[in-house]
PDB file of N, CA and C in Angstrom:
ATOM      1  N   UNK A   1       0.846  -1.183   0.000  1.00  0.00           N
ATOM      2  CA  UNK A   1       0.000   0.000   0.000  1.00  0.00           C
ATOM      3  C   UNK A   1       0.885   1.238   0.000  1.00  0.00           C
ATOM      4  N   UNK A   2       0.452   2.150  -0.865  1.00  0.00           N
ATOM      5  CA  UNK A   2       1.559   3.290  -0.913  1.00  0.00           C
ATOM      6  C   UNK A   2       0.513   4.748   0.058  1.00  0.00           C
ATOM      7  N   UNK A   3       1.259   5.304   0.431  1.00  0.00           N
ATOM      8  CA  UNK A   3       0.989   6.490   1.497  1.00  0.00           C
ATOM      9  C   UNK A   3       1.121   7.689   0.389  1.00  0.00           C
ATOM     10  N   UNK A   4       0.370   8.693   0.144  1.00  0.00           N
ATOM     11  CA  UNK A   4       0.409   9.996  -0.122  1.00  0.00           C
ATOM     12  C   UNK A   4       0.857  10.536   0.680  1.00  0.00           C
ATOM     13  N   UNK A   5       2.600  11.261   0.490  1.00  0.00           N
ATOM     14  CA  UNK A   5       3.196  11.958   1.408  1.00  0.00           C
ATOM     15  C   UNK A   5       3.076  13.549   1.104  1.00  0.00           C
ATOM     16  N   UNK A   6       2.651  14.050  -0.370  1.00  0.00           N
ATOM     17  CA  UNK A   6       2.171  14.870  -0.505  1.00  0.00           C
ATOM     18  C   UNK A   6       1.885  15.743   0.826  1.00  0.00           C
ATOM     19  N   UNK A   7       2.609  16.979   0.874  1.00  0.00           N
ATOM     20  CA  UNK A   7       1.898  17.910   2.031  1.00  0.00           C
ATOM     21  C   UNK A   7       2.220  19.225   1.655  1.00  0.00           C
ATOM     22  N   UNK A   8       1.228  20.100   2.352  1.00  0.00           N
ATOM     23  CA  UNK A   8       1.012  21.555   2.066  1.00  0.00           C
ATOM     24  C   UNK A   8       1.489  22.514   3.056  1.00  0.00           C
ATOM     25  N   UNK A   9       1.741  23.448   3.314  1.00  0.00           N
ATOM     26  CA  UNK A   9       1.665  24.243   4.801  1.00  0.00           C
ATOM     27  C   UNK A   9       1.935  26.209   4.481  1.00  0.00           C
ATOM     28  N   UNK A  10       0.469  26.515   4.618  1.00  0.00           N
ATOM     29  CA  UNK A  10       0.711  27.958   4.225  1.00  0.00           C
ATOM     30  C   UNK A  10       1.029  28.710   5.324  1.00  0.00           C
ATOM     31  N   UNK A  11       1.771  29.696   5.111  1.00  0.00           N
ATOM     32  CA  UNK A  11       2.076  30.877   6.002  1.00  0.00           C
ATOM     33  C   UNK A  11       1.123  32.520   6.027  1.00  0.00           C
ATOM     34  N   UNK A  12       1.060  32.955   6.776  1.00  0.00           N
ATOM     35  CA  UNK A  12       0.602  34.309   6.962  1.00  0.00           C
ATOM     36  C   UNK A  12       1.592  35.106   7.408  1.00  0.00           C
ATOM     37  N   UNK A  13       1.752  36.288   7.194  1.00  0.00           N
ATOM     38  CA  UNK A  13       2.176  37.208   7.558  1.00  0.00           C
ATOM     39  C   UNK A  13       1.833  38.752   7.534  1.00  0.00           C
ATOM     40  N   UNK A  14       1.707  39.606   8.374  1.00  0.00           N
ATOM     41  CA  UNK A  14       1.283  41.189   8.230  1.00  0.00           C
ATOM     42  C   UNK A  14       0.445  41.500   8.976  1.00  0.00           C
ATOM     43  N   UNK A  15      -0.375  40.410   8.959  1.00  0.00           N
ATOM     44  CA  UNK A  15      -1.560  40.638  10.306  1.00  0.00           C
ATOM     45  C   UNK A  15      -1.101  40.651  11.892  1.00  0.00           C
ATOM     46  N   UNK A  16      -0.571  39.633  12.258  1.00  0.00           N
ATOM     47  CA  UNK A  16      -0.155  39.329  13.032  1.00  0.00           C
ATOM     48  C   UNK A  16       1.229  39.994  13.403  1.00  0.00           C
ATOM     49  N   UNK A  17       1.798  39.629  14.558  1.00  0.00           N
ATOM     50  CA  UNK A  17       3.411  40.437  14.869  1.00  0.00           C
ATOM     51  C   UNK A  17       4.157  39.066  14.517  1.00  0.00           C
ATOM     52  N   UNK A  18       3.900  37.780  14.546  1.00  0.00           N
ATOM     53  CA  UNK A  18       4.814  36.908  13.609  1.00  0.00           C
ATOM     54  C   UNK A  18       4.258  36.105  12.574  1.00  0.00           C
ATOM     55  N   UNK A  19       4.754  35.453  11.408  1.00  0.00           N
ATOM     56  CA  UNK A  19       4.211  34.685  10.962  1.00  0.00           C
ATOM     57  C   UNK A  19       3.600  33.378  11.702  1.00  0.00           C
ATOM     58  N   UNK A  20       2.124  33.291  11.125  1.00  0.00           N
ATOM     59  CA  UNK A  20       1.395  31.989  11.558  1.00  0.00           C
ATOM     60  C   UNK A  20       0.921  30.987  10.456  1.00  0.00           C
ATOM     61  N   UNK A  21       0.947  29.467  10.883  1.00  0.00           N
ATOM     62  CA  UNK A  21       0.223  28.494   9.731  1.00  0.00           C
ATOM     63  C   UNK A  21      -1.100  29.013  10.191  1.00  0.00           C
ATOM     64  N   UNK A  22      -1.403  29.892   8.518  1.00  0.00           N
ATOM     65  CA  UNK A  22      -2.726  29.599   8.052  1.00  0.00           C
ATOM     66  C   UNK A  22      -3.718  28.527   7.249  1.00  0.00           C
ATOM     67  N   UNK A  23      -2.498  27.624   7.196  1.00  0.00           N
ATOM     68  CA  UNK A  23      -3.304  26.612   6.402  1.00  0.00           C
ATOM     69  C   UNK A  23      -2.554  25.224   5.977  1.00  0.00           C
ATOM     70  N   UNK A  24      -2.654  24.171   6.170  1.00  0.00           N
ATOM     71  CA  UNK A  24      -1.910  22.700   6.192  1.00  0.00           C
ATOM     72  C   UNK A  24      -2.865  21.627   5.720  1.00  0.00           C
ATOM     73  N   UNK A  25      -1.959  20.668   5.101  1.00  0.00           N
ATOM     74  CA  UNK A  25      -2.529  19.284   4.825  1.00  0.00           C
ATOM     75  C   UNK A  25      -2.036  18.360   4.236  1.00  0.00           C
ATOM     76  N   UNK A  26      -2.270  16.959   4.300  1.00  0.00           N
ATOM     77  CA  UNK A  26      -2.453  16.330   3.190  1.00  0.00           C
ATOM     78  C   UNK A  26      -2.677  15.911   2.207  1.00  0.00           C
ATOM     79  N   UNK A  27      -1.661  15.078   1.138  1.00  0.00           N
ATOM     80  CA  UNK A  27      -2.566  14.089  -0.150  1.00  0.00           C
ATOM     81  C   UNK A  27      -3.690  15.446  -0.770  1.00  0.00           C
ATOM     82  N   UNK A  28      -4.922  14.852  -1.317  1.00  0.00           N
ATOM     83  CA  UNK A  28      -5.742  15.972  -2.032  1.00  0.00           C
ATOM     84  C   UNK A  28      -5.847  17.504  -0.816  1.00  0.00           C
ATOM     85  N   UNK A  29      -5.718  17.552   0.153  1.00  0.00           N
ATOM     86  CA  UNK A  29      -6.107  18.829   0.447  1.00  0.00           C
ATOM     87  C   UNK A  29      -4.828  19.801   0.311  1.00  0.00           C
ATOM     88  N   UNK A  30      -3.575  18.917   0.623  1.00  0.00           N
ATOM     89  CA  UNK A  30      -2.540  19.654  -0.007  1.00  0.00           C
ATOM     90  C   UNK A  30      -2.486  20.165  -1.325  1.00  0.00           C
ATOM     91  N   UNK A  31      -3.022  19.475  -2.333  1.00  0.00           N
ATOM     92  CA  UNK A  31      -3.466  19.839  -3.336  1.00  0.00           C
ATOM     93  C   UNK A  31      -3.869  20.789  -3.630  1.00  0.00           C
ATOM     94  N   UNK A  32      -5.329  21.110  -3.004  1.00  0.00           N
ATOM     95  CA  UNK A  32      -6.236  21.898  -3.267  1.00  0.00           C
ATOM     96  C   UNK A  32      -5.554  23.118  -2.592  1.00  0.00           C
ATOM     97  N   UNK A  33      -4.747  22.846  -1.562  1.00  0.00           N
ATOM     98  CA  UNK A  33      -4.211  24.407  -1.007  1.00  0.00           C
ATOM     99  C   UNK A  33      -2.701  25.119  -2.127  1.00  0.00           C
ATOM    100  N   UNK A  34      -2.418  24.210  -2.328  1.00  0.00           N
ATOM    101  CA  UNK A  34      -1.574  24.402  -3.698  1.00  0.00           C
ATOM    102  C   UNK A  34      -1.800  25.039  -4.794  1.00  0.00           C
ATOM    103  N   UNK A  35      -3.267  24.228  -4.743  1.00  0.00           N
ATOM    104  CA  UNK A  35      -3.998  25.115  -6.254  1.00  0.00           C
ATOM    105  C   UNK A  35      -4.865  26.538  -5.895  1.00  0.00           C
ATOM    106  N   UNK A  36      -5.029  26.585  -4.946  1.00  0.00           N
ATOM    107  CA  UNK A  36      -5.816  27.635  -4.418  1.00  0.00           C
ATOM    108  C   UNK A  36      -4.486  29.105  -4.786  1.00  0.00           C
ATOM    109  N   UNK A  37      -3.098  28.518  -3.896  1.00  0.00           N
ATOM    110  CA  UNK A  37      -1.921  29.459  -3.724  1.00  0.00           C
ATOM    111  C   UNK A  37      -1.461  30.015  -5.155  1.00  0.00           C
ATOM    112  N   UNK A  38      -1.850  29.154  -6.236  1.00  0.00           N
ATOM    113  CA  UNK A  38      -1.429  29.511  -7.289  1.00  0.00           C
ATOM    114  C   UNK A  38      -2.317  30.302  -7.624  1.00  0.00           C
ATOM    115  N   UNK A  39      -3.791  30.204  -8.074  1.00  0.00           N
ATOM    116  CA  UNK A  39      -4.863  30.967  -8.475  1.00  0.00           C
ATOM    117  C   UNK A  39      -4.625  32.265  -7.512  1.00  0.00           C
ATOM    118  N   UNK A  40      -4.175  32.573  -6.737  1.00  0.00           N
ATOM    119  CA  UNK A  40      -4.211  33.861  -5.825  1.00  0.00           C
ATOM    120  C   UNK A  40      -2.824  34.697  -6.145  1.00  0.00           C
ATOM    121  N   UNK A  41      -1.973  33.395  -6.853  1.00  0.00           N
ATOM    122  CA  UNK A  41      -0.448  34.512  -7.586  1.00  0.00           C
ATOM    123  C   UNK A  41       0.454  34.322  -5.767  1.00  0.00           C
ATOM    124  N   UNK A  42       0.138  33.689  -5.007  1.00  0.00           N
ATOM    125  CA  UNK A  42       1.168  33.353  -3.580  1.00  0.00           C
ATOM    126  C   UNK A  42       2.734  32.584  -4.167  1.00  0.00           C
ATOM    127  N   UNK A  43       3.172  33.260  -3.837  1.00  0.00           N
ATOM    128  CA  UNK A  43       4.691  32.200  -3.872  1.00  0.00           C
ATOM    129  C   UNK A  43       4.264  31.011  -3.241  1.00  0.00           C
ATOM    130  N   UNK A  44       5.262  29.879  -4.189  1.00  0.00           N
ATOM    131  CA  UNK A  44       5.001  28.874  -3.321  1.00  0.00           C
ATOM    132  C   UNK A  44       6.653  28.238  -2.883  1.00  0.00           C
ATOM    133  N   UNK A  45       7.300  27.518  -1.991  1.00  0.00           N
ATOM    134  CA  UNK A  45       8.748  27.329  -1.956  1.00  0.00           C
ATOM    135  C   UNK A  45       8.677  25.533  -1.550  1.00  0.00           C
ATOM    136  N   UNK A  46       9.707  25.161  -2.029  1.00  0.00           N
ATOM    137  CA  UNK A  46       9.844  23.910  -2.181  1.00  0.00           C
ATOM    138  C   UNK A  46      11.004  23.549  -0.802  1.00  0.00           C
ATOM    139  N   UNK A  47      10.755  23.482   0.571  1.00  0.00           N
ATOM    140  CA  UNK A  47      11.531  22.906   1.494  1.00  0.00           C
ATOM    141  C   UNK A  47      11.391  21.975   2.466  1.00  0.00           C
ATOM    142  N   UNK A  48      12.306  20.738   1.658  1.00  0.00           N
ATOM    143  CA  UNK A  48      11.513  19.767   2.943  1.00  0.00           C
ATOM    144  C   UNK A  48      12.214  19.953   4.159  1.00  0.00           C
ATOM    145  N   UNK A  49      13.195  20.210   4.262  1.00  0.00           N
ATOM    146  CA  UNK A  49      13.456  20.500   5.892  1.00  0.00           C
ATOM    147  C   UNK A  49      12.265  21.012   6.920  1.00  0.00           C
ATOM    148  N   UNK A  50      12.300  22.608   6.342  1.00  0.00           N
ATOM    149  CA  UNK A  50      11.733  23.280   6.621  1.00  0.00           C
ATOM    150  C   UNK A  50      10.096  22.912   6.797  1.00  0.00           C
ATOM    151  N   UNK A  51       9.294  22.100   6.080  1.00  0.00           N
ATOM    152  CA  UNK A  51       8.090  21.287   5.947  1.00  0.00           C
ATOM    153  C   UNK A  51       8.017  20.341   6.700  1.00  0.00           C
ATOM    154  N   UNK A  52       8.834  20.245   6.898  1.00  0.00           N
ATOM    155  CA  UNK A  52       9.267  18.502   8.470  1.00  0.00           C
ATOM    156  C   UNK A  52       8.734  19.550   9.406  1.00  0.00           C
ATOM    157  N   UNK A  53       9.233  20.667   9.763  1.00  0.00           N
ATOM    158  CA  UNK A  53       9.921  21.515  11.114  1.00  0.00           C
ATOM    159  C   UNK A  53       8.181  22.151  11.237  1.00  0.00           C
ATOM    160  N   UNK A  54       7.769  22.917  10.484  1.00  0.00           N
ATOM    161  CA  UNK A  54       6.430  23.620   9.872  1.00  0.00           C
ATOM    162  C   UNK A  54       5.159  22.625  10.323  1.00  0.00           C
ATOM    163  N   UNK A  55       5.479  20.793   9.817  1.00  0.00           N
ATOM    164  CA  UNK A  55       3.954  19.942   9.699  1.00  0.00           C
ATOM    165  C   UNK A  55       4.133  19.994  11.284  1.00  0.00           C
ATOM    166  N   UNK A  56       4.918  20.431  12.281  1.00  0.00           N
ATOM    167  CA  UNK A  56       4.959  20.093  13.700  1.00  0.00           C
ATOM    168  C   UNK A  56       3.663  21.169  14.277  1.00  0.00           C
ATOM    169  N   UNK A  57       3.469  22.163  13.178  1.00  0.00           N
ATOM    170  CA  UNK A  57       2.810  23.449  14.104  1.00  0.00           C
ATOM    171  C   UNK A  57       1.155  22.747  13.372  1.00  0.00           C
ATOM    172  N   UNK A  58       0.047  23.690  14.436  1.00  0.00           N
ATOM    173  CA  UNK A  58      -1.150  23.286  14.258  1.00  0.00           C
ATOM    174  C   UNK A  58      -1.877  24.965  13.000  1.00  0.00           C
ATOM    175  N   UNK A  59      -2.980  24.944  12.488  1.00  0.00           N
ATOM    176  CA  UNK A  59      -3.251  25.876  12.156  1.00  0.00           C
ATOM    177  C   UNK A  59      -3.352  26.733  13.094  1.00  0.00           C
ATOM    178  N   UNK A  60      -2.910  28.003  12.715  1.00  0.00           N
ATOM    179  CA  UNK A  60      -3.156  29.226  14.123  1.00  0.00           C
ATOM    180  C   UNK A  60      -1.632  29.337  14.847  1.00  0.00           C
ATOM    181  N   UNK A  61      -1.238  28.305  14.832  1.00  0.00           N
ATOM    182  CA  UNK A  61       0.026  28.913  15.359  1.00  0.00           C
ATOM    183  C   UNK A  61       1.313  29.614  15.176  1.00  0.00           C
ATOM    184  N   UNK A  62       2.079  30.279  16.203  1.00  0.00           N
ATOM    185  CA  UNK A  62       2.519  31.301  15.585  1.00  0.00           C
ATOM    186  C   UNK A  62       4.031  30.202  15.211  1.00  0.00           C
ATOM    187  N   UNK A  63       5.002  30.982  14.592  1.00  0.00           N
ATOM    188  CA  UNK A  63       5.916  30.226  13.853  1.00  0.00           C
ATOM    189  C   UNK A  63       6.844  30.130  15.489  1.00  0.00           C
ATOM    190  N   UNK A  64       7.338  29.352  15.716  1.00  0.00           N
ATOM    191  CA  UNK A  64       8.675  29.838  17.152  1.00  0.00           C
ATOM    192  C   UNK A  64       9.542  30.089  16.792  1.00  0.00           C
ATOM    193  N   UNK A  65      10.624  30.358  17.705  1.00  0.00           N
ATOM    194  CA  UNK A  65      11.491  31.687  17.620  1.00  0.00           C
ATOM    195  C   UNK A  65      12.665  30.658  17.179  1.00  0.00           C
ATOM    196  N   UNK A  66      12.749  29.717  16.800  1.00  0.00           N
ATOM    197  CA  UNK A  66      13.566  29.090  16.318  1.00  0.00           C
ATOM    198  C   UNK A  66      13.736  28.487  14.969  1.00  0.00           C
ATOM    199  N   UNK A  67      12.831  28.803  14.706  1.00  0.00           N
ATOM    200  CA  UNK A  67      12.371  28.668  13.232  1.00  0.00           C
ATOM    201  C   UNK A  67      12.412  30.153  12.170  1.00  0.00           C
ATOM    202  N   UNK A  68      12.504  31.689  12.901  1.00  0.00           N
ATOM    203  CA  UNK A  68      12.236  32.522  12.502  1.00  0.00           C
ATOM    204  C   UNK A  68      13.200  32.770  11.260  1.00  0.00           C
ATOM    205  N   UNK A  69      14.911  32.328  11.623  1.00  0.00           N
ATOM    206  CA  UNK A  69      15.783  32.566  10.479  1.00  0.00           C
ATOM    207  C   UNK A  69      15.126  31.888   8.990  1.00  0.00           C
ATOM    208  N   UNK A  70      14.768  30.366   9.062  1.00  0.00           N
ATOM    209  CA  UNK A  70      14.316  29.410   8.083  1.00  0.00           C
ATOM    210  C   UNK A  70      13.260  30.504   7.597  1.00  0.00           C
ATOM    211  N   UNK A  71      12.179  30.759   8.567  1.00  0.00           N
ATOM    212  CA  UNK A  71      11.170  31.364   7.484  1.00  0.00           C
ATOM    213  C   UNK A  71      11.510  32.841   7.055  1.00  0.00           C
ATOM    214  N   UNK A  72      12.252  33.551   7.914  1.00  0.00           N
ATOM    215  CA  UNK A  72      12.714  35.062   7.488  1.00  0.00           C
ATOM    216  C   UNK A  72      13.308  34.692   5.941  1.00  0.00           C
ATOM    217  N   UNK A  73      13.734  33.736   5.797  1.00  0.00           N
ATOM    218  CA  UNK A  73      14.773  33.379   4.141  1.00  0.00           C
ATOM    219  C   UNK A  73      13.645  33.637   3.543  1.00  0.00           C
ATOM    220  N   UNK A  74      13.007  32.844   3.555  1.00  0.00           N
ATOM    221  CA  UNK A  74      11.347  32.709   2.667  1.00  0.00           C
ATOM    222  C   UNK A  74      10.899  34.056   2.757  1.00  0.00           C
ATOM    223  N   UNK A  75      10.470  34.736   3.528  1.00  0.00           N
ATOM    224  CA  UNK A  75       9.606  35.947   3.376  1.00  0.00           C
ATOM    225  C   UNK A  75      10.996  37.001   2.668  1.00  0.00           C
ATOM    226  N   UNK A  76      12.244  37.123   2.651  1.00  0.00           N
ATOM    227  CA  UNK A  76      12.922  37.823   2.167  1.00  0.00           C
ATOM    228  C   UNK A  76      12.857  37.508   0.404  1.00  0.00           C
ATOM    229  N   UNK A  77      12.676  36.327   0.539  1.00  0.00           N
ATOM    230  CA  UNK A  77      13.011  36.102  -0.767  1.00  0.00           C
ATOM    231  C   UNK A  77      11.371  36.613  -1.940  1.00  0.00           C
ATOM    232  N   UNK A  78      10.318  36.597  -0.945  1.00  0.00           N
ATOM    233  CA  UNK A  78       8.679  36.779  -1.526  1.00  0.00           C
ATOM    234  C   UNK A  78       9.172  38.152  -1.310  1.00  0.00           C
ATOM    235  N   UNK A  79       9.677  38.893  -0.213  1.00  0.00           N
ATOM    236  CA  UNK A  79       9.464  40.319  -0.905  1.00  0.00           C
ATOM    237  C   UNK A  79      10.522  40.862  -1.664  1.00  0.00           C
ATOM    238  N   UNK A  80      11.391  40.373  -2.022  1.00  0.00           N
ATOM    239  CA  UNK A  80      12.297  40.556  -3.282  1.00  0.00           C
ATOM    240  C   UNK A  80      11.300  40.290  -4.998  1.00  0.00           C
ATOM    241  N   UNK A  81      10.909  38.949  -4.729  1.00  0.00           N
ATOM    242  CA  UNK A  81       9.990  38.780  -6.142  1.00  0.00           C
ATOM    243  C   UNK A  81       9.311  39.984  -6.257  1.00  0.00           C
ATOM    244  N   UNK A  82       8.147  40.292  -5.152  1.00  0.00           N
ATOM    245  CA  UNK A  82       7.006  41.156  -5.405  1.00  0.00           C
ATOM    246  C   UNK A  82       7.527  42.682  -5.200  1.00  0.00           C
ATOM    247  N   UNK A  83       8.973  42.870  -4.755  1.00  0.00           N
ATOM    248  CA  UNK A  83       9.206  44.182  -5.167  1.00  0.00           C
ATOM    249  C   UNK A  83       8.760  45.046  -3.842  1.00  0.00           C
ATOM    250  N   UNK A  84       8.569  44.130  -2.846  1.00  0.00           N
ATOM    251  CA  UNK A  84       8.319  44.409  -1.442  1.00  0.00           C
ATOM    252  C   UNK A  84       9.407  45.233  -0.341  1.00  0.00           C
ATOM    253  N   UNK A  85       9.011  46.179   0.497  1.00  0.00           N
ATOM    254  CA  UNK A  85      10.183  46.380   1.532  1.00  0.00           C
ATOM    255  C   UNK A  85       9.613  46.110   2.607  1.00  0.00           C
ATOM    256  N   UNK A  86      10.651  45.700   3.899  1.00  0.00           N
ATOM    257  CA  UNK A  86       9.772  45.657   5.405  1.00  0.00           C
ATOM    258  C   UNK A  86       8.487  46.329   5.634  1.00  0.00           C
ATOM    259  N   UNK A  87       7.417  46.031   6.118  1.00  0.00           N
ATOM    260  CA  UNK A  87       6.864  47.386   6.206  1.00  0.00           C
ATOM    261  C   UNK A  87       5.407  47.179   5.475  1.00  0.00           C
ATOM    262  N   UNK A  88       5.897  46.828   4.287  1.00  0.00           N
ATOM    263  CA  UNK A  88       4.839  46.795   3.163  1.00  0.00           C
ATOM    264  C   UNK A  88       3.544  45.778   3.334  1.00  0.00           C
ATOM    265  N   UNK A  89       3.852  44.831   3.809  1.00  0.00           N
ATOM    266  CA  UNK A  89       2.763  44.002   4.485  1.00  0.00           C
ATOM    267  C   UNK A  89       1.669  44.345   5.532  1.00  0.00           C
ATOM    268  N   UNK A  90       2.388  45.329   6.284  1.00  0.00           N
ATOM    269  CA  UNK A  90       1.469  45.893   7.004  1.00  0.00           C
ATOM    270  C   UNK A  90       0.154  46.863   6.948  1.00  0.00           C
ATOM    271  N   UNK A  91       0.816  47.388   5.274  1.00  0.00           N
ATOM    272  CA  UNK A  91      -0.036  48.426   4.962  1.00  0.00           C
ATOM    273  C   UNK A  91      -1.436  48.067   4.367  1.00  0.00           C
ATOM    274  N   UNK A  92      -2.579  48.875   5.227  1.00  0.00           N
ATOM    275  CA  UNK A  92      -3.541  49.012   4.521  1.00  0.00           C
ATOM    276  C   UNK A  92      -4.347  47.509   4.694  1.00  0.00           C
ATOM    277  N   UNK A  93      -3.889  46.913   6.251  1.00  0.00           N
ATOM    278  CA  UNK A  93      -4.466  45.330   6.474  1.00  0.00           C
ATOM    279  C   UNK A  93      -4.914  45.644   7.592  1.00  0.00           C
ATOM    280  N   UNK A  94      -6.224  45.395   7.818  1.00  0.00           N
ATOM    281  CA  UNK A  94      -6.904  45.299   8.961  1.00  0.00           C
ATOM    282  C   UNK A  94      -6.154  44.797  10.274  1.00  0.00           C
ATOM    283  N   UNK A  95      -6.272  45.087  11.920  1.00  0.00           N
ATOM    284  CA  UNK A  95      -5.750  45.124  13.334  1.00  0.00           C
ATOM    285  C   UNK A  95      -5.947  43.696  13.112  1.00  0.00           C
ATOM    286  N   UNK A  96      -4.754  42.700  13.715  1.00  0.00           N
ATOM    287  CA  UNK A  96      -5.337  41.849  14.212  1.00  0.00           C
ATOM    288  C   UNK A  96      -6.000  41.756  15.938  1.00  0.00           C
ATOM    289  N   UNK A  97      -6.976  40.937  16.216  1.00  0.00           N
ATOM    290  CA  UNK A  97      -7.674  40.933  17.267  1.00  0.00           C
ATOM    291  C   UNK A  97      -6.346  40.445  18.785  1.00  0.00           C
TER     292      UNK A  97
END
C-alpha cells in the first residue's frame, strides 16, 4: 500500500506580529491548497526540511522563535519577487484581534 506523502503548509504574515500556519494538509487537500496558492499569484517554496519543522505546528500557530531565520529566508526572498520592503505588508491590512 503506498501512502500519499504529498503535504502543504501555508504561512501568513502582516496581520499578526509573527508569521502563523494559516493553512496545512495532506494528499488531495494539499493539493487543493496548492492550487488555491497559485490561483491567488502566492509564492510557493519547495523545502523539505523546513516542511518537516512547519507539519509540527497546528493551524493558528505562531511560527517559534527558532524557526524565525528558516522562514525570514522565505519571506525575504517573496518580498524581493514582489518588489516588497519591510513594512509593506502591514499596509492598509486590517488590526489583528
Amino acid at each position: 500500500m503506498l501512502r500519499d506523502r504529498f503535504q502543504a503548509i501555508a504561512l501568513e504574515y502582516g496581520r499578526h506580529k509573527t508569521p502563523r500556519v494559516s493553512a496545512k494538509g495532506h494528499g488531495d487537500l494539499a493539493r487543493m491548497i496548492l492550487a488555491e496558492a497559485e490561483k491567488q499569484g502566492v509564492f510557493v517554496s519547495q523545502d523539505p526540511q523546513l516542511l518537516s519543522l512547519l507539519a509540527r505546528l497546528e493551524v493558528g500557530d505562531e511560527i517559534p522563535q527558532d524557526m524565525y531565520t528558516a522562514v525570514a529566508v522565505i519571506l525575504s526572498w517573496v518580498y524581493w519577487l514582489k518588489g516588497m520592503e519591510p513594512g509593506d505588508e502591514k499596509k492598509g491590512l486590517p488590526r489583528a484581534p
